[in-house]
C-alpha atoms as a PDB file:
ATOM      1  CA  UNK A   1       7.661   5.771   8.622  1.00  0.00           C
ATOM      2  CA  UNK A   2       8.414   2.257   8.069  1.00  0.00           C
ATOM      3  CA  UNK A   3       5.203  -0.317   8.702  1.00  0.00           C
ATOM      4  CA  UNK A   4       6.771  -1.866  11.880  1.00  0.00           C
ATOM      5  CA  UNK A   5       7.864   0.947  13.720  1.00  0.00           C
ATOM      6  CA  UNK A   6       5.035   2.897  13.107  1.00  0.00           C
ATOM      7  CA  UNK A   7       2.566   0.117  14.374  1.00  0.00           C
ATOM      8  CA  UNK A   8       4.055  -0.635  17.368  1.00  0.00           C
ATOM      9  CA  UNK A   9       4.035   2.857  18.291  1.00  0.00           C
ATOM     10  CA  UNK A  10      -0.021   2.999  17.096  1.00  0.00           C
ATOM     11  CA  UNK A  11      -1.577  -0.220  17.811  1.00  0.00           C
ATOM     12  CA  UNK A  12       0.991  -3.258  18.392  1.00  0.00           C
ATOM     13  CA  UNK A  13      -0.589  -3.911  21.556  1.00  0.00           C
ATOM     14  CA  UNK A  14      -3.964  -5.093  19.123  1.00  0.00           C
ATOM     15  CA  UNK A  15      -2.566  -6.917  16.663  1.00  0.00           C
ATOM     16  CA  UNK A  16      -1.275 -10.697  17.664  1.00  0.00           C
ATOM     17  CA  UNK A  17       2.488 -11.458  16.295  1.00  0.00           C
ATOM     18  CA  UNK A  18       1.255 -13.649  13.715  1.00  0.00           C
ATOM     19  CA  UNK A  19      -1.103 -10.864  12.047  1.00  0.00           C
ATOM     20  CA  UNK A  20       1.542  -8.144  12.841  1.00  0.00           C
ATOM     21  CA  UNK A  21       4.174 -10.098  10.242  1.00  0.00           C
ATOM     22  CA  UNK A  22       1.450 -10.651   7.844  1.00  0.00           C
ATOM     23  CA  UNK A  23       0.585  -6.954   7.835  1.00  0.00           C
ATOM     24  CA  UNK A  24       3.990  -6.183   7.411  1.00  0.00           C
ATOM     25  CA  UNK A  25       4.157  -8.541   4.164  1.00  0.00           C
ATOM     26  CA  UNK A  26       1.390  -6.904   3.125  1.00  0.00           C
ATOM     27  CA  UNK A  27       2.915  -2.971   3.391  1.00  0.00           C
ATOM     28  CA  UNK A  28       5.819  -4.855   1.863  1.00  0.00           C
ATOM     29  CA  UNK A  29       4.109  -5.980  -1.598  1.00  0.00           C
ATOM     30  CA  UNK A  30       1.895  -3.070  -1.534  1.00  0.00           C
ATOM     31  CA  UNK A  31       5.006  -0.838  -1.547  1.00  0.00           C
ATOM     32  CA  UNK A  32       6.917  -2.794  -4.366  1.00  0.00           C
ATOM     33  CA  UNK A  33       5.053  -0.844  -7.167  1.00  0.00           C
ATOM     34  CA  UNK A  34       1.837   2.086  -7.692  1.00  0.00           C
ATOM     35  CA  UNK A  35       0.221  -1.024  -9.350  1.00  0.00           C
ATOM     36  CA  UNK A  36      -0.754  -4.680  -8.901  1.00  0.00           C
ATOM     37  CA  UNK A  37      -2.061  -6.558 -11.734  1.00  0.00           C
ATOM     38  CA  UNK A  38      -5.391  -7.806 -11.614  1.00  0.00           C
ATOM     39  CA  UNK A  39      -5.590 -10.634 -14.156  1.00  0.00           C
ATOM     40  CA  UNK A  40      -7.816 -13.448 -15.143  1.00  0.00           C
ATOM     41  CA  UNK A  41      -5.691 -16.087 -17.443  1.00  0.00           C
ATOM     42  CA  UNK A  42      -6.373 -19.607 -18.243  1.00  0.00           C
ATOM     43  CA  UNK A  43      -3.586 -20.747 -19.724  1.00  0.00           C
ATOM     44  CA  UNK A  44      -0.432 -21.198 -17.755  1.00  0.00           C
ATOM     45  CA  UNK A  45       1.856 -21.153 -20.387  1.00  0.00           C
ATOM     46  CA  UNK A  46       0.406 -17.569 -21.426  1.00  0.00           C
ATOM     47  CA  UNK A  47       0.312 -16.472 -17.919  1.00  0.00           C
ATOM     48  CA  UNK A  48       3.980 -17.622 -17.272  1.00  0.00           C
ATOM     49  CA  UNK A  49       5.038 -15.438 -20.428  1.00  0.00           C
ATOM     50  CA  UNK A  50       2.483 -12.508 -19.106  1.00  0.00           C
ATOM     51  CA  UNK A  51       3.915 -12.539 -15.477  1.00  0.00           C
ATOM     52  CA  UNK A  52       7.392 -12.283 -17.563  1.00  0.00           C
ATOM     53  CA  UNK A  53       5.914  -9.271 -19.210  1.00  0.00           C
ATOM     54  CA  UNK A  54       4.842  -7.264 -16.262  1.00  0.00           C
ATOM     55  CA  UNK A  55       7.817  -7.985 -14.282  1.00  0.00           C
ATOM     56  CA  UNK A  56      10.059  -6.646 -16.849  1.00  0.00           C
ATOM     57  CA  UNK A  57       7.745  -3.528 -16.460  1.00  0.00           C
ATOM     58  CA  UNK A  58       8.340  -3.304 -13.165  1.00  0.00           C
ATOM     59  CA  UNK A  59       5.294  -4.736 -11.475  1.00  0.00           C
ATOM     60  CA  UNK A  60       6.330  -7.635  -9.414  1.00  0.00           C
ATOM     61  CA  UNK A  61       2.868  -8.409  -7.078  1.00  0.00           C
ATOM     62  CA  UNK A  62       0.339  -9.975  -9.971  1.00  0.00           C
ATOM     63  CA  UNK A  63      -3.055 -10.768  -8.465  1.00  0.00           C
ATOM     64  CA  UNK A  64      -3.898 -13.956 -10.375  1.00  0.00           C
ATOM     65  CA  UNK A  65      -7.746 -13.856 -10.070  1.00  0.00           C
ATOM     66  CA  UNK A  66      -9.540 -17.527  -9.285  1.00  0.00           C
ATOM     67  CA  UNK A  67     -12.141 -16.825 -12.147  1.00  0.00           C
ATOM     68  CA  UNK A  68     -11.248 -19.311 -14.764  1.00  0.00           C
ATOM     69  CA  UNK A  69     -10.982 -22.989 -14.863  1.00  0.00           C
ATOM     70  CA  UNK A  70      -6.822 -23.220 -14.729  1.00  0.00           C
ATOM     71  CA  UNK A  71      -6.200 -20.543 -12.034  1.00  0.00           C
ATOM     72  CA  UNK A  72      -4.615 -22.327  -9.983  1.00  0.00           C
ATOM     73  CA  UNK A  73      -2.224 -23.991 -12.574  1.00  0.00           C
ATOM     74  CA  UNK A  74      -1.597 -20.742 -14.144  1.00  0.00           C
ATOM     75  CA  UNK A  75      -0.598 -19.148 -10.422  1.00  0.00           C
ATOM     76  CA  UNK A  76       1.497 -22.116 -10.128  1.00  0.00           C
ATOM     77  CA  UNK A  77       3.342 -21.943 -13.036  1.00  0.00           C
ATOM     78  CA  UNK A  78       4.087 -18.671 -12.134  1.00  0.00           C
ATOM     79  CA  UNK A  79       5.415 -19.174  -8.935  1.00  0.00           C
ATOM     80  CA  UNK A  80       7.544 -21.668  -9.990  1.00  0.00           C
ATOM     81  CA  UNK A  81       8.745 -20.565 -13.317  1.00  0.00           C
ATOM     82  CA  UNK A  82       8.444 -16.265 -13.162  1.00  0.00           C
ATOM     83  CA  UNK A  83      11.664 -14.631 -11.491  1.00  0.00           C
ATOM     84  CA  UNK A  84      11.447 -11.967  -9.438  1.00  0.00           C
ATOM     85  CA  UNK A  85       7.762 -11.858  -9.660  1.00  0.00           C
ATOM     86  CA  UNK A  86       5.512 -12.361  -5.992  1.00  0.00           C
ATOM     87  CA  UNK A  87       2.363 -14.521  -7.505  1.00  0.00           C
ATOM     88  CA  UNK A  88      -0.846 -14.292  -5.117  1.00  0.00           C
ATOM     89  CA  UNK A  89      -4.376 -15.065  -5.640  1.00  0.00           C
ATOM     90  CA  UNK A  90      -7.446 -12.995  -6.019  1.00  0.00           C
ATOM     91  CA  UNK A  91     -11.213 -13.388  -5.742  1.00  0.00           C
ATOM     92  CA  UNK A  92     -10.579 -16.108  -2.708  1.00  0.00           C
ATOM     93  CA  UNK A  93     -13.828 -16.441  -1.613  1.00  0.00           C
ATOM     94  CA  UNK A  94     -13.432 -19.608   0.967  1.00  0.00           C
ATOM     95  CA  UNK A  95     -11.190 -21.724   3.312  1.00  0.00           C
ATOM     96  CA  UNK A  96     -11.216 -24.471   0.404  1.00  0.00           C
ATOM     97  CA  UNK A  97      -9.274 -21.880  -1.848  1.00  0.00           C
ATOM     98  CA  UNK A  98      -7.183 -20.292   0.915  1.00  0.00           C
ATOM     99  CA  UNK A  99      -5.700 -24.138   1.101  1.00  0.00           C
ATOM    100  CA  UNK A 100      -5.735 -24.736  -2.974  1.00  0.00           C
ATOM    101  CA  UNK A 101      -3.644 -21.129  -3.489  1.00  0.00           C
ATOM    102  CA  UNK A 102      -1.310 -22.054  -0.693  1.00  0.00           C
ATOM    103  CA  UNK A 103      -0.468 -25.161  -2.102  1.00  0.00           C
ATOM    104  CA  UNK A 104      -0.297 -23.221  -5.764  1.00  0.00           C
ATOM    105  CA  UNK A 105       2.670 -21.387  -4.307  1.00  0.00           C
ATOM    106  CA  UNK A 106       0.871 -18.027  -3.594  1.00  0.00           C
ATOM    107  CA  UNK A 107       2.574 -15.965  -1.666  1.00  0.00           C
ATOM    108  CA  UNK A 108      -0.545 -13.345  -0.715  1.00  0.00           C
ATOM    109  CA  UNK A 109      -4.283 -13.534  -1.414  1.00  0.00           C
ATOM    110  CA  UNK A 110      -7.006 -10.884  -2.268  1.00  0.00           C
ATOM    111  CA  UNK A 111     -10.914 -10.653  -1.512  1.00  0.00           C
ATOM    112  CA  UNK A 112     -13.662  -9.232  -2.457  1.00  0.00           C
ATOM    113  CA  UNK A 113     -15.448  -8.834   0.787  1.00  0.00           C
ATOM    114  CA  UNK A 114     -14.573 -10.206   4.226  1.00  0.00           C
ATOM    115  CA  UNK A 115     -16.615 -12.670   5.694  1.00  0.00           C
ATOM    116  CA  UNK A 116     -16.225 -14.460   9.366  1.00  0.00           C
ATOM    117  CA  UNK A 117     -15.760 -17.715   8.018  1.00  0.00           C
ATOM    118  CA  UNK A 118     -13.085 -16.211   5.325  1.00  0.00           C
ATOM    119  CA  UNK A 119     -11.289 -14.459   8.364  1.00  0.00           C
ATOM    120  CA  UNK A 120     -11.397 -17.009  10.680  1.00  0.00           C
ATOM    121  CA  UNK A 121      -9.327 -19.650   7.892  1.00  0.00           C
ATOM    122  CA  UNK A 122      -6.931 -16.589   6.981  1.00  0.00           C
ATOM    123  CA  UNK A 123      -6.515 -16.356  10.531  1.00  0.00           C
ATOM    124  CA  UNK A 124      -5.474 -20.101  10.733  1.00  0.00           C
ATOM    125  CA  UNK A 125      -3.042 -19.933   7.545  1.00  0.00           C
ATOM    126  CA  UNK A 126       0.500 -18.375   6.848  1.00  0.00           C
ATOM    127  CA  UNK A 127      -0.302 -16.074   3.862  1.00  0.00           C
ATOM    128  CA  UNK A 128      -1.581 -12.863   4.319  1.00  0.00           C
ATOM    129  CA  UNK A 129      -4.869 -11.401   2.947  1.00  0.00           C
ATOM    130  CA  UNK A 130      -6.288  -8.271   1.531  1.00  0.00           C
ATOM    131  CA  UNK A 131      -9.412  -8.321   2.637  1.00  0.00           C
ATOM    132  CA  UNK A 132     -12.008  -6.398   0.475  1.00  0.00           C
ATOM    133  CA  UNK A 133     -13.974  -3.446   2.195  1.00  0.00           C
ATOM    134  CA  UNK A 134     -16.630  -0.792   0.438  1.00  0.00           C
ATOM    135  CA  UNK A 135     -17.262   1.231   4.174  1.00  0.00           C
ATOM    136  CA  UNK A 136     -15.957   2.878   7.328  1.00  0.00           C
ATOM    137  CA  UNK A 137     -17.889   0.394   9.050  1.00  0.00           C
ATOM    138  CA  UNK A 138     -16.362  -2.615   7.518  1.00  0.00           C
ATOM    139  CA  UNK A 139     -12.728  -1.193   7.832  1.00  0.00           C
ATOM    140  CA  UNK A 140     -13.380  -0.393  11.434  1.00  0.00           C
ATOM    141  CA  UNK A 141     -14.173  -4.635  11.976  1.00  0.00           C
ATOM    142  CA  UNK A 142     -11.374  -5.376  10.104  1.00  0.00           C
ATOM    143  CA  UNK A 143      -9.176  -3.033  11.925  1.00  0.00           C
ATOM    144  CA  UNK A 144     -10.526  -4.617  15.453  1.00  0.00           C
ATOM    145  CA  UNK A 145      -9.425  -8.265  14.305  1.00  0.00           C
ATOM    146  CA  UNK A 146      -5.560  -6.647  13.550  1.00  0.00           C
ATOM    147  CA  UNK A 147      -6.084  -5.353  10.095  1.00  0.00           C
ATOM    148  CA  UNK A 148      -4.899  -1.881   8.829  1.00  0.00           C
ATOM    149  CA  UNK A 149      -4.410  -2.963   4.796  1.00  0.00           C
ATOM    150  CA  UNK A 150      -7.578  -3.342   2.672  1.00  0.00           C
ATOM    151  CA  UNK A 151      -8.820  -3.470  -0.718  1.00  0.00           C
ATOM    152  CA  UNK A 152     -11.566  -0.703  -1.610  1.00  0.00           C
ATOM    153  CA  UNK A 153     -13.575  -2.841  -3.906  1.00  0.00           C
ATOM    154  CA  UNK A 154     -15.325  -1.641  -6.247  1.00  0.00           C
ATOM    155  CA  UNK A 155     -13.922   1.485  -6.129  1.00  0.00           C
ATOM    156  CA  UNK A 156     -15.091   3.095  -8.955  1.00  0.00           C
ATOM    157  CA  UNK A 157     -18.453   2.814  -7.624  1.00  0.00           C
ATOM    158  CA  UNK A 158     -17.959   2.979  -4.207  1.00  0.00           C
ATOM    159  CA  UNK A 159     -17.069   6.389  -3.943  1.00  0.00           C
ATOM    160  CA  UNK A 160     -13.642   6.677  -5.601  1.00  0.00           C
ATOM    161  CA  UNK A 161     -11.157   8.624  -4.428  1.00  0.00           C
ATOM    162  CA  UNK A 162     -13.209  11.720  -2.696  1.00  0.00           C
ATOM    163  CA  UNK A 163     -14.151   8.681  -0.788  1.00  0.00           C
ATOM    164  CA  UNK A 164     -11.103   7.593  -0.038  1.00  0.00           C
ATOM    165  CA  UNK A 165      -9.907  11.310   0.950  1.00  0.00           C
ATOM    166  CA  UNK A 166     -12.963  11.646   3.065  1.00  0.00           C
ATOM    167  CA  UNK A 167     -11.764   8.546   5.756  1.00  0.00           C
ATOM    168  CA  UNK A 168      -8.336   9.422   5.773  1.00  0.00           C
ATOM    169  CA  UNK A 169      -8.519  11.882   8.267  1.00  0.00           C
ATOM    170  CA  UNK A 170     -11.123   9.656  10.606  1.00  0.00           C
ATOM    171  CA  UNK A 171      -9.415   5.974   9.743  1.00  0.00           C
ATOM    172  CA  UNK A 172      -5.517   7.102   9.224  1.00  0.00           C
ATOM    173  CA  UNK A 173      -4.308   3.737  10.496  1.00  0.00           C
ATOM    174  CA  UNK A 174      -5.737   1.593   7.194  1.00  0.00           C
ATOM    175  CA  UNK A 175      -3.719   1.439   3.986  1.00  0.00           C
ATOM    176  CA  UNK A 176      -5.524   0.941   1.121  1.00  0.00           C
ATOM    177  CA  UNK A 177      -5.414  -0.865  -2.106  1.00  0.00           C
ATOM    178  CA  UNK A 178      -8.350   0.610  -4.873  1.00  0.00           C
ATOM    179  CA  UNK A 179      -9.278  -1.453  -7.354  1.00  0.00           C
ATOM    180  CA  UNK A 180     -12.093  -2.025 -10.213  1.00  0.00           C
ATOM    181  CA  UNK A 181     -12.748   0.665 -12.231  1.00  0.00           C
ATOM    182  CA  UNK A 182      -9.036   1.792 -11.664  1.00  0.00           C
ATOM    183  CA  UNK A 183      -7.131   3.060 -15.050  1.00  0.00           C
ATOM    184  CA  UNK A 184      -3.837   4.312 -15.845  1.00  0.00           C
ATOM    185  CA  UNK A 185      -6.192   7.780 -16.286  1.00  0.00           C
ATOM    186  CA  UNK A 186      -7.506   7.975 -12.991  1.00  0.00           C
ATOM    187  CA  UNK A 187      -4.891   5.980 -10.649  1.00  0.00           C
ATOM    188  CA  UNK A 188      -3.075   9.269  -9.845  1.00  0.00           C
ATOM    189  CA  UNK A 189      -6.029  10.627  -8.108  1.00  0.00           C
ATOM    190  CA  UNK A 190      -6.161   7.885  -5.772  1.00  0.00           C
ATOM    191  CA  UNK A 191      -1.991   7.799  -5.670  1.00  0.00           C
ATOM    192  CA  UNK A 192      -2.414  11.242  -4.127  1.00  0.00           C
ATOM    193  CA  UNK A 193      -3.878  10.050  -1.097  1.00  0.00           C
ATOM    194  CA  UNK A 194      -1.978   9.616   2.014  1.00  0.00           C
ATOM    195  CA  UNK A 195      -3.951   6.574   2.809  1.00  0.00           C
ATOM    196  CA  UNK A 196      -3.466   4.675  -0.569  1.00  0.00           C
ATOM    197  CA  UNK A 197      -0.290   2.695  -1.444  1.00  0.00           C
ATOM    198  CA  UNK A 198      -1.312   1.612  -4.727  1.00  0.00           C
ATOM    199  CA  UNK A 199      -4.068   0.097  -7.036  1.00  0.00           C
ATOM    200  CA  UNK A 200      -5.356  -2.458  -8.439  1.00  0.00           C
ATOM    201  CA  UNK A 201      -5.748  -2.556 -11.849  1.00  0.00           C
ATOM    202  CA  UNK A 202      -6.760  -5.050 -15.019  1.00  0.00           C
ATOM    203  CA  UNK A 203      -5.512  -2.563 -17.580  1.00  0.00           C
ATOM    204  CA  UNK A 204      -1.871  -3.312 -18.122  1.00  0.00           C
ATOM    205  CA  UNK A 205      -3.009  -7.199 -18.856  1.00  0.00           C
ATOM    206  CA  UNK A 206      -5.770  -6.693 -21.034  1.00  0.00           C
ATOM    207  CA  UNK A 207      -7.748 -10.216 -22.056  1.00  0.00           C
ATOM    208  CA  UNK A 208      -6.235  -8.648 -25.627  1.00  0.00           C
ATOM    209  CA  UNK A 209      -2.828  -8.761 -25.908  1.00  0.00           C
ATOM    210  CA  UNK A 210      -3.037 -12.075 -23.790  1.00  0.00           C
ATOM    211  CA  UNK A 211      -5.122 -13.735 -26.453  1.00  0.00           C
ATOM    212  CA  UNK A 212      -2.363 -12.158 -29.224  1.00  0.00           C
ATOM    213  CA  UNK A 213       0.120 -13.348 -27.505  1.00  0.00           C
ATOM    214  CA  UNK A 214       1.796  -9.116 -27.139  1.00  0.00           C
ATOM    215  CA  UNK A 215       4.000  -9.412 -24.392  1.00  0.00           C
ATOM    216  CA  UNK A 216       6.098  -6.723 -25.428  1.00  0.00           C
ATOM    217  CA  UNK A 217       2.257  -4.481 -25.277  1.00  0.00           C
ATOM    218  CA  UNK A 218       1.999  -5.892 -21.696  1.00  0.00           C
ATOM    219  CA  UNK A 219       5.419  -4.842 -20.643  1.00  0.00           C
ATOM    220  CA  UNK A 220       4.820  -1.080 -22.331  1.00  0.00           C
ATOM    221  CA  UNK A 221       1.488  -0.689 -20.054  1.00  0.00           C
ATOM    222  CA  UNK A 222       3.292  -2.175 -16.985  1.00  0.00           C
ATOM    223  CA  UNK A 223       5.947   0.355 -18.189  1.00  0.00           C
ATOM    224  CA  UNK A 224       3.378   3.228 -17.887  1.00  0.00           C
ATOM    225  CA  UNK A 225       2.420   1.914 -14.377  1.00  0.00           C
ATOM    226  CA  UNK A 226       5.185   1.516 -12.826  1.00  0.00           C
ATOM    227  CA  UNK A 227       6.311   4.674 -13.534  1.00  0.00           C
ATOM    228  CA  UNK A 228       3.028   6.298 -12.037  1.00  0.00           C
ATOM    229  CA  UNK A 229       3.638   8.236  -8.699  1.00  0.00           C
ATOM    230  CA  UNK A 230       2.579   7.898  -5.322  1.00  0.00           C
ATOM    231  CA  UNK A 231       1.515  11.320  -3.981  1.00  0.00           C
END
């Protein structure tokens, strides 16, 4: 069932307009493939040809993590030079980055965590963000301030995907994003789940084949991912 029609019918009179459309982006770039990219690039000419890569592999959404020096000029070269491929920005930690990624030309962003402060300036902004969760509890205060699509972060060590299975039945309304620890090996398990629409995942951009300059290695394991099945 489609995100907007079955919201409404759930919980439409919880969620503000504004928060309903970004939630809908959200289902919308979590559906486009089983896998986002989770990468961490510093050059932008390398991450313009990587972006290439993985969206010849079918794996539009790229996470473009804020851990180097040139993030934001490698998420902006992407936006403006990468067909086809939907650029956001990971490991947004503050209202000073929400405004620097915007600005970059990202068109979602991804947390860790989810702090007041964080909410409060997503709130205020036009992209929409995947906020990072690790319990029932957190999901449940997300899910009171209009959000039903999280990260599960780190999920490898958070429980995994027994974890996962375990609040689907309790918390059916949130969608869910794994991610860290998450391999082409072990993303079918969390695939399966009714309440997962795809995973995070570092693998099919490896700091490797960057460095070697194997975009044609990128776009095999973004070949492999895209290709994976959701259950």
């Amino acid at each position: 069932m489609a995100f907007a029609f079955r919201n409404l019918l759930l919980y439409g009179d919880t969620m503000n307009k504004k928060q309903f459309d970004k939630q809908s982006q959200l289902e919308g770039l979590m559906m486009a493939a089983p896998v986002i990219p989770v990468v961490i690039v510093d050059d932008p000419k390398k991450a313009v040809q990587m972006a290439r890569a993985l969206v010849a592999g079918g794996l539009p959404a790229i996470e473009v993590t804020l851990r180097t020096a040139r993030a934001l000029d490698c998420l902006s070269a992407i936006a403006a030079d990468v067909e086809g491929a939907i650029p956001g920005a990971g490991t947004v930690l503050d209202a000073a980055q929400i405004a620097a990624v915007e600005k970059a030309g990202a068109k979602f962003m991804v947390s860790p965590g989810a702090s007041s402060k964080l909410l409060n300036a997503a709130d205020d902004g036009p992209l929409p963000l995947l906020p990072g969760t690790a319990t029932a509890s957190e999901m449940m205060e997300l899910g009171e301030r209009g959000y039903v699509h999280v990260k599960f972060f780190p999920a490898s060590v958070a429980g995994g995907a027994p974890y996962l299975k375990a609040l689907s039945s309790p918390l059916p309304r949130f969608k869910i994003c794994p991610t860290g620890g998450v391999s082409l090996a072990n993303a079918p398990d969390y695939l399966a789940l009714p309440n997962v629409l795809c995973v995070g995942g570092s693998w099919v951009a490896p700091k490797k084949l960057i460095d070697e300059d194997d975009w044609g290695g990128i776009e095999k394991l973004a070949r492999e991912a895209s290709a994976l099945k959701r259950g």
